[in-house]
Structures are given as structure tokens and as C-alpha cells.
Protein backbone atom coordinates (compact mmCIF):
# COMPACT_ATOMS: atom_id res chain seq x y z
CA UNK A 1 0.44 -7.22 -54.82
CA UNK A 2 3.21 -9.22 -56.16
CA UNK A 3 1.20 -10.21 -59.68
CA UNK A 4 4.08 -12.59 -60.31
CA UNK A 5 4.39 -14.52 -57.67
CA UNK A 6 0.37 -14.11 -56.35
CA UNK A 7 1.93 -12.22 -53.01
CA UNK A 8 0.01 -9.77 -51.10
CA UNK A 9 2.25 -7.64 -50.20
CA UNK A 10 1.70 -5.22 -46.57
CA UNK A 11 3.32 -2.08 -45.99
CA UNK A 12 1.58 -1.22 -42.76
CA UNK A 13 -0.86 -3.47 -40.64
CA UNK A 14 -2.25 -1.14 -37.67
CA UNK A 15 -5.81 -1.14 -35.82
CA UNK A 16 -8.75 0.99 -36.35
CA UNK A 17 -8.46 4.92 -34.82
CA UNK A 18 -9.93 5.04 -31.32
CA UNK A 19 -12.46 7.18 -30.50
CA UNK A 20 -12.52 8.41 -26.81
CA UNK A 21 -15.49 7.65 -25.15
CA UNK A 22 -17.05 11.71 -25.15
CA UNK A 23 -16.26 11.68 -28.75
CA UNK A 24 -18.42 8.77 -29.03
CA UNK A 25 -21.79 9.85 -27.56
CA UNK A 26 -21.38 13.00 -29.08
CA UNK A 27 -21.16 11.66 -32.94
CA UNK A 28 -23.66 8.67 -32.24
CA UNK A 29 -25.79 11.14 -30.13
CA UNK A 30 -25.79 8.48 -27.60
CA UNK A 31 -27.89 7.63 -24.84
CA UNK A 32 -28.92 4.56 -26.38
CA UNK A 33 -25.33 2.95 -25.91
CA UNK A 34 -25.03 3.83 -22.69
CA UNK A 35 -26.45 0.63 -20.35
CA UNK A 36 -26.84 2.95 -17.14
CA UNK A 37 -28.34 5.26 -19.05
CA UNK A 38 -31.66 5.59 -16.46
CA UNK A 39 -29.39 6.54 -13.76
CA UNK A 40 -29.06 9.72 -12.73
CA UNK A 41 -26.00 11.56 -13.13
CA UNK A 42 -26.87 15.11 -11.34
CA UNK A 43 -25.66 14.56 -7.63
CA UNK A 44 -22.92 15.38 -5.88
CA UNK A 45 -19.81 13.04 -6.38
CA UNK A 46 -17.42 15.06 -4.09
CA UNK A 47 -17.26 13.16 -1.18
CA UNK A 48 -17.89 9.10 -2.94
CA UNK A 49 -16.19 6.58 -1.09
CA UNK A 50 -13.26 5.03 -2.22
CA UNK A 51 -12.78 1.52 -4.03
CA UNK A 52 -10.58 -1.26 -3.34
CA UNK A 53 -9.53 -3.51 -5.78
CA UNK A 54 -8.01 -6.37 -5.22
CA UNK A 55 -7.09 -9.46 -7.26
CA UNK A 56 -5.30 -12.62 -6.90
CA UNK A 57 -6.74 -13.57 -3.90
CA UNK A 58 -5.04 -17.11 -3.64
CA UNK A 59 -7.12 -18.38 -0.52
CA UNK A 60 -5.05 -21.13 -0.29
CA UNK A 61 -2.29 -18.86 -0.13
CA UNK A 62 -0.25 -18.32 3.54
CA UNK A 63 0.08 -14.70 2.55
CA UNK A 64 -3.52 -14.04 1.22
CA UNK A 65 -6.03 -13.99 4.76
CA UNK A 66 -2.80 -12.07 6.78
CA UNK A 67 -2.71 -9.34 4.38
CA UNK A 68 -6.65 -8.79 3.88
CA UNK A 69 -6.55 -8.31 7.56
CA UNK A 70 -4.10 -6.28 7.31
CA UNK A 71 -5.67 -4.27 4.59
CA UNK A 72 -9.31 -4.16 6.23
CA UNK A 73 -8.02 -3.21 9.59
CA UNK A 74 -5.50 -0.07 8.38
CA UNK A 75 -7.23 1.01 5.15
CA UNK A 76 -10.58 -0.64 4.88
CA UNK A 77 -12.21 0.68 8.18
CA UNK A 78 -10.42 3.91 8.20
CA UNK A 79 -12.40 4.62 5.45
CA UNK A 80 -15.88 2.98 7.07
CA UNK A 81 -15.37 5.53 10.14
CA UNK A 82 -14.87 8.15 7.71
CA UNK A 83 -17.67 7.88 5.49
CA UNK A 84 -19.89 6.51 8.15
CA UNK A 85 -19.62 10.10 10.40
CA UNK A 86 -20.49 11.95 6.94
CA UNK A 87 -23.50 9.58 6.38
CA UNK A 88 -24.39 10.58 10.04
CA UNK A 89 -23.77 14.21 10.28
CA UNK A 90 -25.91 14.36 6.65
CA UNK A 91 -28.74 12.73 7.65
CA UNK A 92 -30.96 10.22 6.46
CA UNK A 93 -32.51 12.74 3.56
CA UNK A 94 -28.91 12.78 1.49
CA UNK A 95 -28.13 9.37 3.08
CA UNK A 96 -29.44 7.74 -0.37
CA UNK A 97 -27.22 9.45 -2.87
CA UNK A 98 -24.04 7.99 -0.64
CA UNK A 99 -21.97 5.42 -1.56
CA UNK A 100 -20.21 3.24 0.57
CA UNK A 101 -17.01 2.03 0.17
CA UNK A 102 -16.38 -0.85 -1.99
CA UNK A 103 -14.13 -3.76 -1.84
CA UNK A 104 -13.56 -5.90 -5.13
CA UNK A 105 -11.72 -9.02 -4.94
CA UNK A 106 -10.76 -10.65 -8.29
CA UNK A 107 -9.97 -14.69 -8.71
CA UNK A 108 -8.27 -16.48 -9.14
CA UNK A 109 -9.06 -18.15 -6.07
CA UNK A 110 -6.58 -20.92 -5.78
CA UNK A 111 -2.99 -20.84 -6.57
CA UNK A 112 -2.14 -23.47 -9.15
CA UNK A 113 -4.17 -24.76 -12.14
CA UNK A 114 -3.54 -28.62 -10.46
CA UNK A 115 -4.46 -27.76 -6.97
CA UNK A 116 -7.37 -26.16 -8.76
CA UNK A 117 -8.06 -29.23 -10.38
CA UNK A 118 -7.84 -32.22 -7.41
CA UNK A 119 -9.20 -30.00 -4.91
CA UNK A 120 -12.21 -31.57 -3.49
CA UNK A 121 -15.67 -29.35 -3.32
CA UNK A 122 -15.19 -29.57 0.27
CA UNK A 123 -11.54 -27.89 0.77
CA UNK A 124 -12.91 -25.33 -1.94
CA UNK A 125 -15.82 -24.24 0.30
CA UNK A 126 -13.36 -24.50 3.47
CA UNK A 127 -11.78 -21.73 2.19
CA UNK A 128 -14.54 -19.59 1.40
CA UNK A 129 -15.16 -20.22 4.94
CA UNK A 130 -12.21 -18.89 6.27
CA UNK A 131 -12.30 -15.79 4.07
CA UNK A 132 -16.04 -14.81 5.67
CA UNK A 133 -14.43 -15.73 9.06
CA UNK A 134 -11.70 -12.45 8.18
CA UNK A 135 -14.16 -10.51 6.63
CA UNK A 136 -16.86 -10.97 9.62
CA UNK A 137 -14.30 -10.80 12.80
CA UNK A 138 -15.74 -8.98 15.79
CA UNK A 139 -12.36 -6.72 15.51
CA UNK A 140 -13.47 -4.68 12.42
CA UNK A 141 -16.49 -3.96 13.41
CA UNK A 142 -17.53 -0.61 14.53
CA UNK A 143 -19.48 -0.28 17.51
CA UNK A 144 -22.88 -1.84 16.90
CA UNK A 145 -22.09 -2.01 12.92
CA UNK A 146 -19.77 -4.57 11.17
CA UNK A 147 -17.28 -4.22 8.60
CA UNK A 148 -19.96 -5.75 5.74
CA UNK A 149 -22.94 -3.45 6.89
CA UNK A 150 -20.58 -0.38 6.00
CA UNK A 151 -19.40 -1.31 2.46
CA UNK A 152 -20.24 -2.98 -0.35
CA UNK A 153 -18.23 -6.54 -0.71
CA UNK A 154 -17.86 -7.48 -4.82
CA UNK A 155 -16.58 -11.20 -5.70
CA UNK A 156 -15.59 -11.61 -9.28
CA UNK A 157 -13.98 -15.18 -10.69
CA UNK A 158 -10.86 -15.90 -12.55
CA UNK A 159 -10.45 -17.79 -15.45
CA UNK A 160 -9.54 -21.04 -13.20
CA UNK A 161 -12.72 -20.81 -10.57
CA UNK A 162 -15.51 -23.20 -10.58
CA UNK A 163 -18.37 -20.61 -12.17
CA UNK A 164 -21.58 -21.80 -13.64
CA UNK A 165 -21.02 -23.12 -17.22
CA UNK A 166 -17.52 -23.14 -18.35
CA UNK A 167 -14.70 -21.23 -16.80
CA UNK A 168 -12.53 -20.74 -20.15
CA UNK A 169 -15.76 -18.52 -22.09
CA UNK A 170 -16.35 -15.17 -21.92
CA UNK A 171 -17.77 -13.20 -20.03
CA UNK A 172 -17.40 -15.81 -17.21
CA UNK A 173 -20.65 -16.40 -15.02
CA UNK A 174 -20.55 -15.99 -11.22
CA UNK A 175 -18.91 -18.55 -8.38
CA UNK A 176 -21.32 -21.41 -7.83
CA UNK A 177 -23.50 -21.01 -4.86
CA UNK A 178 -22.20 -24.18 -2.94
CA UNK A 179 -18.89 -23.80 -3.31
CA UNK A 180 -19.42 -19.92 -1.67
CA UNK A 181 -22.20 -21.21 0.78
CA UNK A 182 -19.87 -21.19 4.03
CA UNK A 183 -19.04 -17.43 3.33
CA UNK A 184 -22.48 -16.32 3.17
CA UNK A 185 -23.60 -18.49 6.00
CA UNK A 186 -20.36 -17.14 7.94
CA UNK A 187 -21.56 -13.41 7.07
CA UNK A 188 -25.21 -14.35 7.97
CA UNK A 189 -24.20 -16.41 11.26
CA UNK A 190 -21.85 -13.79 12.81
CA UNK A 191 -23.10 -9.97 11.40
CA UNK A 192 -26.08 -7.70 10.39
CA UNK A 193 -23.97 -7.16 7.30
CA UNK A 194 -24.86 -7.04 3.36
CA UNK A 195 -24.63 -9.85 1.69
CA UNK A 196 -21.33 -9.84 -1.08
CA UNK A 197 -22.84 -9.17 -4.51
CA UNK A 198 -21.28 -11.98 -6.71
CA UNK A 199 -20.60 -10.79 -10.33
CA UNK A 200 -19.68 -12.29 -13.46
CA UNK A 201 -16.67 -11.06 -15.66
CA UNK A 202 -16.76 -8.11 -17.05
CA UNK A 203 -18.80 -6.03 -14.67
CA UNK A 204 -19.52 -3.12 -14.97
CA UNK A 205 -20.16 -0.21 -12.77
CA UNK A 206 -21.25 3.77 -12.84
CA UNK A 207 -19.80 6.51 -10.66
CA UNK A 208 -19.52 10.13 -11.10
CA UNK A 209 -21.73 11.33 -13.40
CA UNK A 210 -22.07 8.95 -16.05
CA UNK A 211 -18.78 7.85 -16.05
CA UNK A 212 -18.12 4.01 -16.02
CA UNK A 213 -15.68 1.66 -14.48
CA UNK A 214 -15.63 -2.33 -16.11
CA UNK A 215 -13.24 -4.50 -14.07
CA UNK A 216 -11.95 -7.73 -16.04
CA UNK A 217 -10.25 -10.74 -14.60
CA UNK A 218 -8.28 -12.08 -17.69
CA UNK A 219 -5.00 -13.08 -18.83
CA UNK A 220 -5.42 -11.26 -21.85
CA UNK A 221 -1.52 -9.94 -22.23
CA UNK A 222 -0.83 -14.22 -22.99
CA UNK A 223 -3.00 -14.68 -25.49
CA UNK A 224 -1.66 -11.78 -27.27
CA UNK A 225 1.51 -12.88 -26.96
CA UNK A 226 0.88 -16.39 -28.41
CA UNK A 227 -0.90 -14.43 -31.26
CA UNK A 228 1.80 -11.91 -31.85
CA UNK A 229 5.27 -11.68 -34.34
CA UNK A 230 7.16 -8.76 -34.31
CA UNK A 231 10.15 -8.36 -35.80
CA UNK A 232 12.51 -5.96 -34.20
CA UNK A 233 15.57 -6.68 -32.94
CA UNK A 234 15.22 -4.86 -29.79
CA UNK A 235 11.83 -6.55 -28.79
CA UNK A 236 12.91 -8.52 -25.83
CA UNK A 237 14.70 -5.57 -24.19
CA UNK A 238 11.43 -3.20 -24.76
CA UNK A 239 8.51 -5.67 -24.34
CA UNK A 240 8.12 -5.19 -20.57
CA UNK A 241 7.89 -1.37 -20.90
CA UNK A 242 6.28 -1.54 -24.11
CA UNK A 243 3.26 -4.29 -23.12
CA UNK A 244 1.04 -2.63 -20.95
CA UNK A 245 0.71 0.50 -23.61
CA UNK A 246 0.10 -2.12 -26.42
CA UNK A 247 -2.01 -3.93 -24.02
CA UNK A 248 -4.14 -1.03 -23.84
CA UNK A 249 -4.09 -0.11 -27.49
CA UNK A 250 -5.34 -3.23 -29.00
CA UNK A 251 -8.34 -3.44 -26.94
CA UNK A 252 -9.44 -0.22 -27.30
CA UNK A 253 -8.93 0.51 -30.87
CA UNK A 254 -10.38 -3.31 -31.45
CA UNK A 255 -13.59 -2.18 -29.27
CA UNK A 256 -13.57 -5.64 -27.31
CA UNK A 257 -11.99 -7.20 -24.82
CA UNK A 258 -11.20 -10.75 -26.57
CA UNK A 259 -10.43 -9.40 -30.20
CA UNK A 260 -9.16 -13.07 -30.86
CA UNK A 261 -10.81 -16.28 -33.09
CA UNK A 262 -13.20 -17.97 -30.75
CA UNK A 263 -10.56 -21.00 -30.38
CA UNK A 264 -8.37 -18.58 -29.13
CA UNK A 265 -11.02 -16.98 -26.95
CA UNK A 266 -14.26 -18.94 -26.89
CA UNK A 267 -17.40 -17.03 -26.04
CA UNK A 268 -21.23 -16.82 -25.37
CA UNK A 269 -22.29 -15.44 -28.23
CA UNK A 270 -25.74 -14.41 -27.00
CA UNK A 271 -23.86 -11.68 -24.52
CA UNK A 272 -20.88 -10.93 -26.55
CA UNK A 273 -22.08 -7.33 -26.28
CA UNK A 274 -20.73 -7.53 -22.81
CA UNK A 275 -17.14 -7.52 -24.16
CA UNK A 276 -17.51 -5.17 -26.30
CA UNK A 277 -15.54 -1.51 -25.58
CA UNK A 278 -17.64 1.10 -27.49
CA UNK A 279 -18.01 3.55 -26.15
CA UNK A 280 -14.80 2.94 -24.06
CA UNK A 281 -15.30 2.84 -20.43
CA UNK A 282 -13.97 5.88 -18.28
CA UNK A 283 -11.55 3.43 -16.25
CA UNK A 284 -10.77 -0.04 -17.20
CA UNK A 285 -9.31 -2.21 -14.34
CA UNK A 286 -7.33 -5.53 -16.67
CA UNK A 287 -7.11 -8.18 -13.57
CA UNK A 288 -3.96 -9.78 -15.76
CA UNK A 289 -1.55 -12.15 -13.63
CA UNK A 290 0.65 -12.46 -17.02
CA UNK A 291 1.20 -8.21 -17.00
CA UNK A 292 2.92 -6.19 -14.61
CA UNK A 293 1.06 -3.76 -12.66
CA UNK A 294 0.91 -0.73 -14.23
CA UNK A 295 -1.79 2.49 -15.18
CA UNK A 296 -1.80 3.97 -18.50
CA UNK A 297 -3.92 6.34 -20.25
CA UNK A 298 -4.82 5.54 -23.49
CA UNK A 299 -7.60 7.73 -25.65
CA UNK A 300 -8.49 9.24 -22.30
CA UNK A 301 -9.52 5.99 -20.46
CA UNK A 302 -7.43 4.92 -17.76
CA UNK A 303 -6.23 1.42 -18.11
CA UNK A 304 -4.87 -0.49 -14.88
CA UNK A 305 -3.50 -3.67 -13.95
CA UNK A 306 -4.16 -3.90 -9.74
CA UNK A 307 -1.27 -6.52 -9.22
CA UNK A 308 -1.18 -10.06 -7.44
CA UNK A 309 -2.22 -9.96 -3.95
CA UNK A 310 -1.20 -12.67 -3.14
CA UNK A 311 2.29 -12.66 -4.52
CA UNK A 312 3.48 -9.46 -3.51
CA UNK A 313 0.49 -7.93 -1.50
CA UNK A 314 -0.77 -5.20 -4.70
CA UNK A 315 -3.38 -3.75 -4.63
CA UNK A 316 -5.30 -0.73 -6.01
CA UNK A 317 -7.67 2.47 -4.38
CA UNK A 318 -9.94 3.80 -6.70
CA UNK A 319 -11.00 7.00 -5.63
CA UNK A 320 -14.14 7.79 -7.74
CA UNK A 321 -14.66 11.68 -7.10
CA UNK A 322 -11.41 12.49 -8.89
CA UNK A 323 -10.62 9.56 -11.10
CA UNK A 324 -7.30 8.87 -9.37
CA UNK A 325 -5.71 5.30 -9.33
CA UNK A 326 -3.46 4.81 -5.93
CA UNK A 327 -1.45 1.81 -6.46
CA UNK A 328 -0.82 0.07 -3.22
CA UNK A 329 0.86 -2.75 -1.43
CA UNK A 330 0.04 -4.58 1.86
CA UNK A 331 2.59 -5.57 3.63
């Protein structure tokens, strides 16, 4: 400190050490951080069904409903006939420790903030209908069974879709039933299928044993940016490389996943524990249309960015029983 002039003066400004997430159950002794912890972990994970993650999916889009059939038709029930003649040849005693394959599709679900905006309930729930026409045609099903009947269908919102309570707090609630009425009654009307699971944002998930996946849809990167000065004169040439690392780092060395003033990042305080990243998750999927897609591995969590579907047809496969990220494209 500057006694002088009443300066503070900073050397070094860095974040708090990370602690991977083994580390952390170990030295807290742990099972009361751990929300799954009444699941069972002791099965066999060899042969778990792959996920696909997709976000961005821009309904109102031309490129969005041509590329998910494109996607369910060459990837989505590949898989289905797969794991559906291992749920068969198993039998219905190990049937129950199967998992199906999932399908996660991230908001937002309309292109621009404006046509967000002025659209009308009615166009809104139009295009819900359309997407549970696709996901409900006659031409994925397989034999007697339909494409929703052999996986598990997750919808998570954006930070622009009409949720219950406000859209711009975290974590942000589920879609609101009537604006996602006409896909359940086109799934109801037309298949024997499950019923999507609608989730708020962050979810979380368990695979493996005890391992846990949380899947954001965020632009997180922004608001970091707005919030950020560095002074380097090669910052503009490194940024893109450099983001998705510091990205990473901030959130998990800050424990949270909005480490920013509540005008910044407004929240429901009640469930703020939901954002929190301690212990870290084993794979954490940042939904973030303002980062490139990319996968890093930061304090052994793997940290991914799936892409814009509906920009350039990204996508990710999750393959549980390994941990492996596949990014992937539609064409």
C-alpha cells in the first residue's frame, strides 16, 4: 500500500486453487455433498448408451427440423437398434440397470431476441408442434416401438425462452406447459412413447459410478467479457484460443457457475446451491452461443461447449462408459 497517496497497490490478483472433484470427497469425507448420493454406483457401466447433446435448437430455424432428422435417422436410431437387441438378448432381470439413450436439446428456442419477443403464444406452440411431429414420425420408429419409447428425450431452456418466473435468473425454471402442450399432445396422439422430461438449468445427472454430468445453457463467456480488463498487448490475437481454458478456470476455481454481482447475474437465492461447483462435476457441458465449441480439461473435469445446431449443425455424443466427448456435425 501506497501510504502516501492511500493506493492499494496489487501485485497478483488470481482465483482460489481448485480442488478436483476426488480430492474433494476424500478431504470433506463426503457423501453428504454428493446429491445422488442414494444411488447406487456398483453396476456395470460397460455397455451405457450414449448421449446426445444438442443445443441451439432455433425451431424457427430452416436448418434446425432438417438436421434433427437427419441426426435421429443416421445416429439416433442406430443407436436405439443397438441398445434395444442388448436389452433383449439380456433379459428383463438386467433390463433395469440399462440405460437408454438420451437426447438433450438445449434453448434457445427461437433465433433472435425480437422474434422472441413479438412472437405470439400461438406461433411459439406451432413450433413445438412441429418439433413432436419430427420426433414422433412413423419413419423412426422401430417395428412396433417408436423412436421416444427407446430413449430418453431431455428439454432444457435458454436464457431467451418463456420459462416459469423470469428467464434472465438463475438456475432458470422449465418451459411453460402451454407453450410445449402441442409436443406432448403430438407424442401422446401419434406413439406409445415416454413423455420428454422437461428440466430446468443446471441439471444435473449421474452415470458411471458416481460420476456426474451438469449441462448449462448460458452465455456465460459474455458476461465475463463485459466484466474483464486485461492488459496485454497481444490479447486480441490470443483471446479465441485462450477463452475457453479461462472459461473453464474461473468457474471452477470460483466453485459456481455465475461468480458475478447479482446485477450482473441475478439469482434465486433460495436454490443458489444449484450453481454452485463443489465438488466439481465429472463433465460439465457450457451450452454458450458467445464461445466456440471446444473440450478442455481442467482439474480433471471435462469442460465442453456442444456448438450451435442450428448455425452450423454441432453437436456433441457423450459416451458415458468411457467419459469420451465426440464432437459432431450434422450435415
Amino acid at each position: 500500500m501506497d501510504l502516501s497517496r492511500g493506493v492499494f497497490i496489487v501485485d497478483a490478483l488470481g482465483h482460489p486453487p481448485s480442488e478436483s472433484r476426488e480430492n474433494a470427497f476424500r478431504t470433506i469425507g463426503g457423501k453428504h455433498l454428493d446429491v445422488f448420493a442414494s444411488a447406487s454406483s456398483d453396476r456395470d457401466i460397460s455397455s451405457d448408451a450414449p448421449w446426445l447433446i444438442i443445443s441451439n435448437c432455433h425451431l424457427d430455424s430452416p436448418a434446425t427440423l432438417p438436421r434433427m432428422r437427419s441426426v435421429l435417422a443416421e445416429l439416433a436410431m442406430p443407436l436405439c437398434i443397438h441398445y434395444h437387441s442388448m436389452k433383449i438378448k439380456l433379459g428383463a432381470q438386467n433390463c433395469r440397470s440399462r440405460k437408454k439413450p438420451v437426447i438433450a436439446l438445449l434453448g434457445d428456442f427461437g433465433r433472435s431476441v425480437t422474434a422472441r419477443v413479438s412472437a405470439s403464444t400461438k406461433s411459439q406452440q406451432l413450433l413445438f408442434g412441429e418439433l413432436g411431429a419430427v420426433l414422433s414420425s412413423p419413419e423412426h420408429n422401430l417395428g412396433q416401438e417408436s423412436l421416444l419409447s427407446l430413449i430418453d428425450l431431455l428439454v432444457i431452456p435458454g436464457p431467451n425462452d418463456p420459462v416459469v418466473g423470469s428467464c434472465s435468473a438463475l438456475p432458470r425454471a422449465r418451459l411453460l406447459q402451454h407453450i410445449v402442450q402441442p409436443l406432448l399432445d403430438n407424442i401422446r396422439a401419434k406413439t406409445n412413447g415416454t413423455l420428454p422430461k422437461f428440466m430446468a438449468s443446471p441439471a444435473r445427472f449421474r452415470y458411471g459410478h458416481s460420476e456426474e454430468i451438469l449441462l448449462h445453457r448460458d452465455n456465460t463467456l459474455q458476461r465475463l467479457r463485459q466484466l474483464s480488463r486485461r492488459v496485454d498487448d497481444n490479447f486480441n490475437a490470443h483471446e479465441t484460443n485462450d477463452a475457453p481454458v479461462h472459461l473453464a478456470k474461473t468457474l471452477i476455481d470460483q466453485c459456481h457457475l455465475a461468480p458475478f454481482a447479482p446485477a450482473q447475474a441475478p439469482r434465486y437465492w433460495n436454490y443458489d446451491h444449484t450453481l454452485q461447483l463443489y465438488p466439481p462435476p465429472s463433465i460439465l457441458c457450457l451450452a454458450d452461443t458467445t464461445a466456440p465449441t471446444f473440450e478442455v480439461c481442467y482439474s480433471n473435469t471435462t469442460v465442453f461447449n456442444p456448438g450451435d445446431f442450428s448455425s452450423d449443425g454441432s453437436f456433441v455424443l457423450f459416451r458415458p462408459n468411457t467419459g469420451k466427448i465426440e464432437m459432431s456435425m450434422a450435415p
